[in-house]
Protein backbone atom coordinates (compact mmCIF):
# COMPACT_ATOMS: atom_id res chain seq x y z
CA UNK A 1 -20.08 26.01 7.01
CA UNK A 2 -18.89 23.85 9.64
CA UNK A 3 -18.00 19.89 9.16
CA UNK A 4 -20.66 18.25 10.06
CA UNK A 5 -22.58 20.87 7.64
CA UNK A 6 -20.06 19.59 4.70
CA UNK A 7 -20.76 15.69 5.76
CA UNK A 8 -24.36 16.69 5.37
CA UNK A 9 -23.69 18.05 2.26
CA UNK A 10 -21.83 15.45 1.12
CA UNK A 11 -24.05 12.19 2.21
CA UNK A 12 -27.30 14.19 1.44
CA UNK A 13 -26.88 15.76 -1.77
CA UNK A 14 -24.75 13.31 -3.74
CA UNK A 15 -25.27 9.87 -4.69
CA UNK A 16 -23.99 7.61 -1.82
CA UNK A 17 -23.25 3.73 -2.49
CA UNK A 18 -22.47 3.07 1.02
CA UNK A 19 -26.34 4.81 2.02
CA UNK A 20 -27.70 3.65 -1.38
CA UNK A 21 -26.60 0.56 -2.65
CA UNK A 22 -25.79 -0.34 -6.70
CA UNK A 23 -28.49 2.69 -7.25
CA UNK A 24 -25.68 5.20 -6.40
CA UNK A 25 -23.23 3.52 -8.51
CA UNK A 26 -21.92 5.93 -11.62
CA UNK A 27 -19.46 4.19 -14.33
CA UNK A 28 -17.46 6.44 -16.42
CA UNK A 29 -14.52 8.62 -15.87
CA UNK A 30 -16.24 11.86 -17.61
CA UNK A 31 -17.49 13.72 -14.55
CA UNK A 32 -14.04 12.22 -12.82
CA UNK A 33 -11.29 13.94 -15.13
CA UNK A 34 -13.72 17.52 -15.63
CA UNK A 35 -13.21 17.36 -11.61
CA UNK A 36 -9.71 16.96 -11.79
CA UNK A 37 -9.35 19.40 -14.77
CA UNK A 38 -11.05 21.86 -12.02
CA UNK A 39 -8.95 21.32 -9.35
CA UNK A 40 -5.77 21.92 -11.52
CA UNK A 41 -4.80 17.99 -12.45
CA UNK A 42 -3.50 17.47 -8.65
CA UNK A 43 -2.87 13.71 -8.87
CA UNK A 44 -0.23 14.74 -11.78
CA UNK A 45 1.96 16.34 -9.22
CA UNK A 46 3.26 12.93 -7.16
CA UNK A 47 3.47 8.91 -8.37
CA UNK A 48 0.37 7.24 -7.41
CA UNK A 49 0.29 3.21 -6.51
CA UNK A 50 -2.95 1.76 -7.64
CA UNK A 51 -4.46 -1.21 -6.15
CA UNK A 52 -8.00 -2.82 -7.32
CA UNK A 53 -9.34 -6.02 -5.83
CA UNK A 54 -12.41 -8.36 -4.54
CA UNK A 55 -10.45 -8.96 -1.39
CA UNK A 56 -7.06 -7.41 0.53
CA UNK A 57 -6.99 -4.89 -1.43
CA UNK A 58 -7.43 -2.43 1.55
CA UNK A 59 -4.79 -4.38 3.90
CA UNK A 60 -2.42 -4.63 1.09
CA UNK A 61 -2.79 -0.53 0.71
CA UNK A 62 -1.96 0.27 4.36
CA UNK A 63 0.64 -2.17 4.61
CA UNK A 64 2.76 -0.70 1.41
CA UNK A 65 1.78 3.05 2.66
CA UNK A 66 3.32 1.87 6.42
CA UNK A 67 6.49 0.25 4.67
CA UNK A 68 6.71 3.80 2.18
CA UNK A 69 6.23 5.33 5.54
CA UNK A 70 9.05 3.59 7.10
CA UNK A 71 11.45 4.40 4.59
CA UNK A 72 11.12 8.01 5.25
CA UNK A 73 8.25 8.97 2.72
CA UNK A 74 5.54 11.34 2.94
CA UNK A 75 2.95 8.64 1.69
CA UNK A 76 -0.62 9.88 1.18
CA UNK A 77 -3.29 6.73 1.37
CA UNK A 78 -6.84 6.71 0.06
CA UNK A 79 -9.42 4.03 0.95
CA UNK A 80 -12.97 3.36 1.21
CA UNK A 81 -15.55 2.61 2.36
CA UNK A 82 -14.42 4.42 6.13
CA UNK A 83 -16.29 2.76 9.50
CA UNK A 84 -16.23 5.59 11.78
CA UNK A 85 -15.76 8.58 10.56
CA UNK A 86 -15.65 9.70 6.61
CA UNK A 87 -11.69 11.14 7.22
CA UNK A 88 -10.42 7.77 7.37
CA UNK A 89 -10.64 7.56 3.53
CA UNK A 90 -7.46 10.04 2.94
CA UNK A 91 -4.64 10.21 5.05
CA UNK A 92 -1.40 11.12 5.41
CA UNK A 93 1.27 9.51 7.20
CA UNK A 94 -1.31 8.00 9.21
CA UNK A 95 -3.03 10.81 9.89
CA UNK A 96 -6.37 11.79 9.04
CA UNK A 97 -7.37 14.94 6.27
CA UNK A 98 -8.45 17.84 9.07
CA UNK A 99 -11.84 19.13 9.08
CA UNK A 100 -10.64 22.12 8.22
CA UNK A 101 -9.60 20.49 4.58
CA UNK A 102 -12.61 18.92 4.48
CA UNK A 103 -14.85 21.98 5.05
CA UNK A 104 -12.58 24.32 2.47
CA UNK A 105 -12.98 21.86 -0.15
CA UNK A 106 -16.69 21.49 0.53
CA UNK A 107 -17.26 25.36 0.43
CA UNK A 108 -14.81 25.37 -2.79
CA UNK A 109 -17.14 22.78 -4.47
CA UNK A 110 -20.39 24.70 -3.76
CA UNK A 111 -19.37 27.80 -6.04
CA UNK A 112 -17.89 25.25 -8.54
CA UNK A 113 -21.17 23.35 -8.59
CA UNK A 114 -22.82 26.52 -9.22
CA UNK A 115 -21.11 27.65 -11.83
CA UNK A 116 -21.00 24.08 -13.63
CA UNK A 117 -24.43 22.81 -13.48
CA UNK A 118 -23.79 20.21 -15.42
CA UNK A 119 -21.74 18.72 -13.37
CA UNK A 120 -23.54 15.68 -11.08
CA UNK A 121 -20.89 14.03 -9.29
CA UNK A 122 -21.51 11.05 -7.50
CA UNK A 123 -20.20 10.65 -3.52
CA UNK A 124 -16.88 8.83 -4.53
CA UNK A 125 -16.22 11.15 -7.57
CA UNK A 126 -16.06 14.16 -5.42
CA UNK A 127 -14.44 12.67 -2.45
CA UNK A 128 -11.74 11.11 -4.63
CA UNK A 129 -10.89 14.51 -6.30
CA UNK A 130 -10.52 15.97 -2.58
CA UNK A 131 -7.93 12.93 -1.67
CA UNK A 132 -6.08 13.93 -5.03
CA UNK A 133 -5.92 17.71 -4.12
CA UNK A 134 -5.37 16.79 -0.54
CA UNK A 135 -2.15 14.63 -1.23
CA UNK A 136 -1.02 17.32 -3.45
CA UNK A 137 -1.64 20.30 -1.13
CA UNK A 138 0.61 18.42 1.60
CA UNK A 139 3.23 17.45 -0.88
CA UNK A 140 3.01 14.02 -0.44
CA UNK A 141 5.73 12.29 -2.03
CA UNK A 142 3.84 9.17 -3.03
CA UNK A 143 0.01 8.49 -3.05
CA UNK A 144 -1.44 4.75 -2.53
CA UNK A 145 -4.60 4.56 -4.26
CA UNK A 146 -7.33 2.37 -4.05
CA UNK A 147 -10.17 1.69 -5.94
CA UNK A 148 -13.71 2.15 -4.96
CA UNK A 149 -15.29 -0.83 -7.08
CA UNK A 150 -14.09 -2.53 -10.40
CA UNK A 151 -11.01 -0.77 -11.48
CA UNK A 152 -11.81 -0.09 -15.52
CA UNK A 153 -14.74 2.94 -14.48
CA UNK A 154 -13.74 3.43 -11.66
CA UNK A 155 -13.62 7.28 -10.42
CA UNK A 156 -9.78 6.80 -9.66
CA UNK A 157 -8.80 5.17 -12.75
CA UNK A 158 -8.00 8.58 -13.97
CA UNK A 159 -5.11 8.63 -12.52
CA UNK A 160 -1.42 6.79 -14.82
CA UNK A 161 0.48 5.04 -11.70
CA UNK A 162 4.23 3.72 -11.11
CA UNK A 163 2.65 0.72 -10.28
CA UNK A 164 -0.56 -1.11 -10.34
CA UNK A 165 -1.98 -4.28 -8.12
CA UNK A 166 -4.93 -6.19 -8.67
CA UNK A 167 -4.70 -8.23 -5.29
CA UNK A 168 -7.30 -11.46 -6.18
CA UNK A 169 -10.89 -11.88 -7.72
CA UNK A 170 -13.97 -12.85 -6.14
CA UNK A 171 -17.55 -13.07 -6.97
CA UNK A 172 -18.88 -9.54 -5.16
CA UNK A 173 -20.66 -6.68 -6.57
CA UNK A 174 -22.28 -9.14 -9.45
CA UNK A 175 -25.14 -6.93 -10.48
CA UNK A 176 -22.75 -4.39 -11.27
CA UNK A 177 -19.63 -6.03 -12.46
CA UNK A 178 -20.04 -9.55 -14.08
CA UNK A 179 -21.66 -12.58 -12.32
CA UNK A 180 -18.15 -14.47 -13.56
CA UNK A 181 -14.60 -14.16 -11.92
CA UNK A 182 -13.69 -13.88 -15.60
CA UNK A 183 -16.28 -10.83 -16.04
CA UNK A 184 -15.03 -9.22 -12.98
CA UNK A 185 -11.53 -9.86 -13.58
CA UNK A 186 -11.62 -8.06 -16.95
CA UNK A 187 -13.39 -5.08 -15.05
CA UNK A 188 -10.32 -5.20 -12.71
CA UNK A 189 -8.07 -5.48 -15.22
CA UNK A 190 -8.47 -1.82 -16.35
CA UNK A 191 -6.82 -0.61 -14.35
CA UNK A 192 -3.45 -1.99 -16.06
CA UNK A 193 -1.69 0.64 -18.07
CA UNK A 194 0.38 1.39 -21.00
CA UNK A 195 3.68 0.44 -20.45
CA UNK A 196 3.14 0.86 -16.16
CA UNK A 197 4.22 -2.71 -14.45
CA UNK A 198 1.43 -4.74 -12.79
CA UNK A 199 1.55 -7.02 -9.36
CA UNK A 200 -1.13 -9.75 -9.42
CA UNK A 201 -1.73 -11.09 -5.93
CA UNK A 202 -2.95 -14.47 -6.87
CA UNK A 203 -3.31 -16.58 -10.05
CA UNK A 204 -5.87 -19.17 -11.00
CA UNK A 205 -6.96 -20.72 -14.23
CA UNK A 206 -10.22 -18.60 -14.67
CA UNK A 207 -8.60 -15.46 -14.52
CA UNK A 208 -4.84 -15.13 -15.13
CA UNK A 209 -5.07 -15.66 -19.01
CA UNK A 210 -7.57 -12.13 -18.99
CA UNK A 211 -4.89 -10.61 -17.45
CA UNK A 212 -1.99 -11.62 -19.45
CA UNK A 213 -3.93 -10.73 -22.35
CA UNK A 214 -4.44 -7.43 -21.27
CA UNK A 215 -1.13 -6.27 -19.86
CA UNK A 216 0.01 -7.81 -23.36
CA UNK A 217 -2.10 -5.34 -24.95
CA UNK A 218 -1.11 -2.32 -23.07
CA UNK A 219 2.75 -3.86 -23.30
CA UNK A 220 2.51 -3.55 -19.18
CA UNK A 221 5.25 -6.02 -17.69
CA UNK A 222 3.01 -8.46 -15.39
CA UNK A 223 4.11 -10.16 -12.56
CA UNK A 224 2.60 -13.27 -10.72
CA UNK A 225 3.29 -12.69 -6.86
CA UNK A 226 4.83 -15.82 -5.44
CA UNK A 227 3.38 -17.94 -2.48
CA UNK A 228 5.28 -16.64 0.85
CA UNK A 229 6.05 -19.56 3.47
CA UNK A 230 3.72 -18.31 6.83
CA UNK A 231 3.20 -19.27 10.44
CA UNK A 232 0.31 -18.07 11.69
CA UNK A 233 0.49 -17.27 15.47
CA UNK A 234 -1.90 -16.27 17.74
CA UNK A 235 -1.20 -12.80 17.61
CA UNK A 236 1.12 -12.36 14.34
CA UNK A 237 2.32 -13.90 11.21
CA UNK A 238 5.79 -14.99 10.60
CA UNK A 239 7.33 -15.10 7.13
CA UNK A 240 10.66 -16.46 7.93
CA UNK A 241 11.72 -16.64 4.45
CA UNK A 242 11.01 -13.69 2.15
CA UNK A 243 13.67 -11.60 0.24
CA UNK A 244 13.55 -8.89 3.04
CA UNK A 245 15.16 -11.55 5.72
CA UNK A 246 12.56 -12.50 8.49
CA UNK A 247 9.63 -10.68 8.81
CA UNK A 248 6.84 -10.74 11.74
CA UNK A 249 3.60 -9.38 9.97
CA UNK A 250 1.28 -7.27 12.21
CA UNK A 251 -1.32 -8.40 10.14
CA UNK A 252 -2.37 -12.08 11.34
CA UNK A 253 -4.06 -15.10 9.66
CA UNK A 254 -3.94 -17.00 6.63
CA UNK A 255 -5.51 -14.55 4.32
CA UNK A 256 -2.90 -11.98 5.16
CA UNK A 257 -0.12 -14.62 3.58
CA UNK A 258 -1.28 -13.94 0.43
CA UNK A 259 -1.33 -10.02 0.92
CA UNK A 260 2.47 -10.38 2.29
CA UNK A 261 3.21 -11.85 -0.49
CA UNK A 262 1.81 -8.97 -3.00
CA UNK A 263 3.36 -6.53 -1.35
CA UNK A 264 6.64 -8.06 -1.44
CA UNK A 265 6.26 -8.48 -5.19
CA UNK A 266 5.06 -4.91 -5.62
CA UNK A 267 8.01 -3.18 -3.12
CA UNK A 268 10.67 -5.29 -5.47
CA UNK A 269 9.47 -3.76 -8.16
CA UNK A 270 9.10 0.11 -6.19
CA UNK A 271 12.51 -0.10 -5.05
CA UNK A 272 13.15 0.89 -8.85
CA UNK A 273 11.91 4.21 -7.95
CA UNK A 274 12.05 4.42 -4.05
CA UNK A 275 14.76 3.58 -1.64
CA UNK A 276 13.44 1.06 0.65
CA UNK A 277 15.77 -0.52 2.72
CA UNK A 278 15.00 -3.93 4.34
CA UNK A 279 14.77 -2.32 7.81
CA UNK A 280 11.65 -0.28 6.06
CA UNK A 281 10.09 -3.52 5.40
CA UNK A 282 10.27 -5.29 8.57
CA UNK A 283 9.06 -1.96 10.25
CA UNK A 284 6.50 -1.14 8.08
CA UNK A 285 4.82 -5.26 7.98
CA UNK A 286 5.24 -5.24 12.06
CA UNK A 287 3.29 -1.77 12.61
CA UNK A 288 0.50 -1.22 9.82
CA UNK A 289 -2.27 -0.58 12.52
CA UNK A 290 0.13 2.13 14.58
CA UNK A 291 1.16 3.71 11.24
CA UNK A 292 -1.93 3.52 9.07
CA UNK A 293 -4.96 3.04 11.71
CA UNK A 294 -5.90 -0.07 9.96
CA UNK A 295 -9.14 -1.34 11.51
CA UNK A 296 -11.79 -4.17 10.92
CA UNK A 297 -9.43 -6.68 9.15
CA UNK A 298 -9.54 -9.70 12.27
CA UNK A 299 -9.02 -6.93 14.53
CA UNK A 300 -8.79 -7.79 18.43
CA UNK A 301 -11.17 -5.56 20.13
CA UNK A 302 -11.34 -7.65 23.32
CA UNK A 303 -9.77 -10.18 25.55
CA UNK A 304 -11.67 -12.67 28.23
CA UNK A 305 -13.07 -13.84 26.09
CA UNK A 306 -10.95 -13.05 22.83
CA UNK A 307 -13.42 -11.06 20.53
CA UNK A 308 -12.45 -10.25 17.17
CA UNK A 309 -13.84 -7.93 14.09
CA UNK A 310 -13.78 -8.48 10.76
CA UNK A 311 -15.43 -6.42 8.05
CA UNK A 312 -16.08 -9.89 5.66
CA UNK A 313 -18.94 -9.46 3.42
CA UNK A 314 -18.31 -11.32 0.34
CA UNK A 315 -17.71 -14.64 -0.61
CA UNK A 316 -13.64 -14.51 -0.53
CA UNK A 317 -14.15 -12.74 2.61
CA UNK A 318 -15.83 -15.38 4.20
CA UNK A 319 -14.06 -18.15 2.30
CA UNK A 320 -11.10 -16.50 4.56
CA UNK A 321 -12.97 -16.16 7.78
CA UNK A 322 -14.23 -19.32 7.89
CA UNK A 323 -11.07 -20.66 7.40
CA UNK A 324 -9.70 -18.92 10.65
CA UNK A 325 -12.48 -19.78 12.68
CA UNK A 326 -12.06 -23.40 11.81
CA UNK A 327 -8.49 -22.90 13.41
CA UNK A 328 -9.36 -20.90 16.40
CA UNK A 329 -8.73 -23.53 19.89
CA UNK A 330 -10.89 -21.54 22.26
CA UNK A 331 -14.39 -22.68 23.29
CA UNK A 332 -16.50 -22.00 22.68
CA UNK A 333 -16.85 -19.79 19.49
CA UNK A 334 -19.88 -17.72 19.16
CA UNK A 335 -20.44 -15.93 15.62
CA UNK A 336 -22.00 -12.61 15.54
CA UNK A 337 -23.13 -11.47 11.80
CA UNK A 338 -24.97 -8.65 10.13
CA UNK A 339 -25.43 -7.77 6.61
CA UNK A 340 -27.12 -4.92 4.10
CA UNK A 341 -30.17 -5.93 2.10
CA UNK A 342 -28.75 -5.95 -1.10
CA UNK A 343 -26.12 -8.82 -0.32
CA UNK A 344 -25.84 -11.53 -2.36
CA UNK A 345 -25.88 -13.96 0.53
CA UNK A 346 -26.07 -17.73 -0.95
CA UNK A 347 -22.24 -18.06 -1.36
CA UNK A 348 -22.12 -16.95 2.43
CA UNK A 349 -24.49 -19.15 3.68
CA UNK A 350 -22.98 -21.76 1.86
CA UNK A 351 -19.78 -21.62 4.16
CA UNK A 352 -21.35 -20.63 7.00
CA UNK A 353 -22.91 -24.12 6.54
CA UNK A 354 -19.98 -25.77 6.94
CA UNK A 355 -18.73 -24.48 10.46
CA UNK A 356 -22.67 -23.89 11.58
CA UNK A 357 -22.34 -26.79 14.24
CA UNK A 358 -19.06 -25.72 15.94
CA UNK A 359 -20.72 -22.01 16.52
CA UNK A 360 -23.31 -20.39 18.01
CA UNK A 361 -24.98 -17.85 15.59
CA UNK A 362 -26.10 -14.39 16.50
CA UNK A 363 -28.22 -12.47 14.25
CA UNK A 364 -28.17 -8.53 14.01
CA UNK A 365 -28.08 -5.90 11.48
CA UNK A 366 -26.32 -2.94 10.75
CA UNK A 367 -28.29 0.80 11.80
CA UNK A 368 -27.89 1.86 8.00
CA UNK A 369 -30.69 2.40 5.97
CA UNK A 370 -29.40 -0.20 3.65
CA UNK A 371 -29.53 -2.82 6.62
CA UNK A 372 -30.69 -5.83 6.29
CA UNK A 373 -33.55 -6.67 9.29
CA UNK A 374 -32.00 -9.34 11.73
CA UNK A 375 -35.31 -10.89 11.69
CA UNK A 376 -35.13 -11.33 7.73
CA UNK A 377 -31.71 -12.34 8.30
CA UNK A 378 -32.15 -15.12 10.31
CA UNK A 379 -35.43 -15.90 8.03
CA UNK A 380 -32.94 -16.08 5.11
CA UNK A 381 -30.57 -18.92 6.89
CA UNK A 382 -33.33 -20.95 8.07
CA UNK A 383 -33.97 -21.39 4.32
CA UNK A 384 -30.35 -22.85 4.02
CA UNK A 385 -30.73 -24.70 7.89
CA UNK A 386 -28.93 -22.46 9.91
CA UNK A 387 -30.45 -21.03 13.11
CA UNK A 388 -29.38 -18.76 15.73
CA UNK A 389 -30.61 -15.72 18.16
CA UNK A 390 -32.15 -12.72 16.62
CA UNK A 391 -30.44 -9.48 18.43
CA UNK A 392 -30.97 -6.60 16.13
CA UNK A 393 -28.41 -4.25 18.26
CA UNK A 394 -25.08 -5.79 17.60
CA UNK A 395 -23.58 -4.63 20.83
CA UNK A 396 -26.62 -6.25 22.63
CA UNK A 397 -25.75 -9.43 20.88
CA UNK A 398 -21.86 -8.93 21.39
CA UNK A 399 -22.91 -8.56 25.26
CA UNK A 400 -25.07 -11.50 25.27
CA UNK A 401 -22.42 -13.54 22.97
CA UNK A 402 -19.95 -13.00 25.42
CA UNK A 403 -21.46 -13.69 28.34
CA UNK A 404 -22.29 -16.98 26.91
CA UNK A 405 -18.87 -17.49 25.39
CA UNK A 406 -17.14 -17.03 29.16
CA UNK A 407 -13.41 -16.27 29.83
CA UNK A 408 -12.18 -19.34 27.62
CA UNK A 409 -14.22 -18.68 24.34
CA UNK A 410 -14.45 -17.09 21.43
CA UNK A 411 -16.28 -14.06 19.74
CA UNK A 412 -16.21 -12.89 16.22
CA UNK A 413 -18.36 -10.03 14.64
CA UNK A 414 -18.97 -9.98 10.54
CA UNK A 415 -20.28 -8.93 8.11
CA UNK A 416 -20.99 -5.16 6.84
CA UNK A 417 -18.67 -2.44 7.51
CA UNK A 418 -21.94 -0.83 9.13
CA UNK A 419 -22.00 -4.07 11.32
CA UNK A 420 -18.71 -2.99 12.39
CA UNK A 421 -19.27 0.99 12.44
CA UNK A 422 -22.13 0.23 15.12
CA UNK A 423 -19.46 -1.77 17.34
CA UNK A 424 -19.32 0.31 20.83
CA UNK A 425 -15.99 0.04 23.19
CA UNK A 426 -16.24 -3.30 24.65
């Protein structure tokens, strides 16, 4: 077996959310813990970090893994979903699992499946029991874990960590996990562990009473992160005042202050464990893309004129993106977007509304199977009054955007991580 045989294998004979939507979806930790039991319990063998989450969730994991980094620590990171390639999801130092890993495990799993028929994992079951025995095989020294979706049946909930984070809540993922920030909030709240510490990125009425309840019932010391003063700059944040000393944060725009501010309340709290000196810190917040690969989260992929990616695809997201469009100078700003079909898109097209006359709309789709049309797309905001171009090939309608945009303007792609997956080299 080569890799691309064990991606086949692994997109096209498991259950796949990212191919097949909610359908693909498998709650319970059952199948989760009989794979670890298989694979010899490999998640026991280092202290895990685990983060859950509507929104930051994946900036705030490669941010703590580049300051864990910093400080000298063989840091294993697993995330999801991945935009180019399917070995972005584990990682170590930076660096992605080898084919070679991918391939043994792959093979390994084959002759397990066939002596366990009873065993029907789904996609992130199986791929989260090779980033377990992955981070183990290398010795990591700590593991930052994300969740896939929820956080109470989720796959990697199996898993008892030094610290969990449940960064904010936002409506996403409704036919699955509540169609309230209070149901969804309880789902995340599983996560939270007897007697384990808990970081909670951001507090509002709806929710922080369901999670004070429930770290009081699992005795789990819970701790509000506090606002973080921020300038946003053009091409990084400063946090002049944070108990680190002055930090510049890689990671730019008004969103991002409330992730710098989780992860400062969640490395107070790991320096019980870890030594992580300030220096750590401030290296680790001003390098996240060189020592994590970070990608999609308001990246810059071009200049003349600036154009920017940004894997937004739920309300918060956009609540976010809208906000930093709104502050962007340049003109003018052109707004590519793409979506899959099974997005709950009313609470999108609700902000959307708001900026629709300072931007010119471009309409594509993403290449996967789940997208959704461009046509049907753009059919979908004419109901709400917002019309643009149809371009079904995103970089078609990146091309055209630009051109239109000129030297002095202003590009940004959202929407699905496919969107951003189909994104060639400008």
């Amino acid at each position: 077996m080569d890799y691309a045989q064990a991606i086949d294998l692994l997109y096209n004979s498991l259950p796949v959310f990212q191919h097949q939507g909610p359908g693909a979806y498998k709650p319970g930790l059952d199948t989760s813990r009989r794979l670890d039991d298989l694979a010899g319990n490999p998640h026991l063998r280092y202290p895990t970090i685990h983060i859950a989450g509507t929104n930051g969730k994946g900036s705030t994991a490669h941010t703590l893994a580049a300051i864990l980094q910093s400080a000298g620590y063989k840091t294993g990171l697993y995330t999801s979903p991945h935009i180019y390639d399917f070995r972005e999801r584990i990682r170590v130092n930076g660096e992605k699992i080898t084919e070679e890993a991918v391939v043994d495990f792959v093979e390994r799993w084959v002759k397990t499946r066939d002596s366990h028929p009873e065993l029907s994992p789904s996609f992130f079951e199986l791929t989260s029991t090779m980033a377990f025995e992955y981070f183990a095989r290398c010795g990591v020294d700590v593991a930052v874990i994300e969740t896939g979706l929820g956080g109470r049946l989720d796959s990697t909930n199996i898993i008892t960590p030094v610290l969990s984070i449940i960064t904010n809540i936002s409506l996403d993922h409704t036919t699955l996990l509540g169609d309230t920030r209070g149901q969804i909030a309880a789902e995340k709240a599983g996560i939270i562990k007897p007697g384990i510490p808990v970081v909670i990125g951001e507090r509002d009425d709806e929710t922080e009473q369901i999670f004070r309840d429930k770290a009081a019932l699992e005795s789990a010391p819970i701790h509000f992160a506090e606002p973080l003063k921020c300038m946003v700059g053009s091409t990084h944040n400063l946090y002049p005042d944070t108990p680190f000393g002055p930090l510049d944060g890689e990671l730019r725009g008004e969103c991002q202050r409330h992730n710098a501010a989780t992860v400062m309340t969640a490395v107070g709290l790991l320096r019980e464990r870890f030594d992580i000196p300030d220096s750590a810190v401030r290296d680790g917040m001003a390098d996240v893309t060189g020592l994590t690969h970070l990608f999609g989260r308001w990246s810059r992929i071009a200049d003349d004129p600036v154009t920017i990616c940004d894997t937004g695809h739920n309300m918060g997201g956009w609540e976010l993106l809208v906000d930093e469009i709104r502050r962007v100078e340049r003109r003018p700003k052109h707004l590519v977007i793409g979506f899959v079909a099974d997005k709950d898109l009313g609470h999108i097209f609700d902000l959307i509304d708001g900026i629709k006359n300072e931007v010119s709309i471009w309409f594509s789709a993403p290449s996967s199977q789940r997208g959704l049309p461009a046509p049907e797309l753009a059919a979908k905001a004419a109901g709400r009054g917002i019309y643009g171009e149809i371009e079904p090939d995103v970089n078609v309608a990146v091309r055209r955007a630009r051109m239109a945009a000129g030297n002095d303007g202003f590009v940004l792609v959202a929407g699905s991580n496919f969107l951003i997956a189909d994104l060639n080299t400008i």
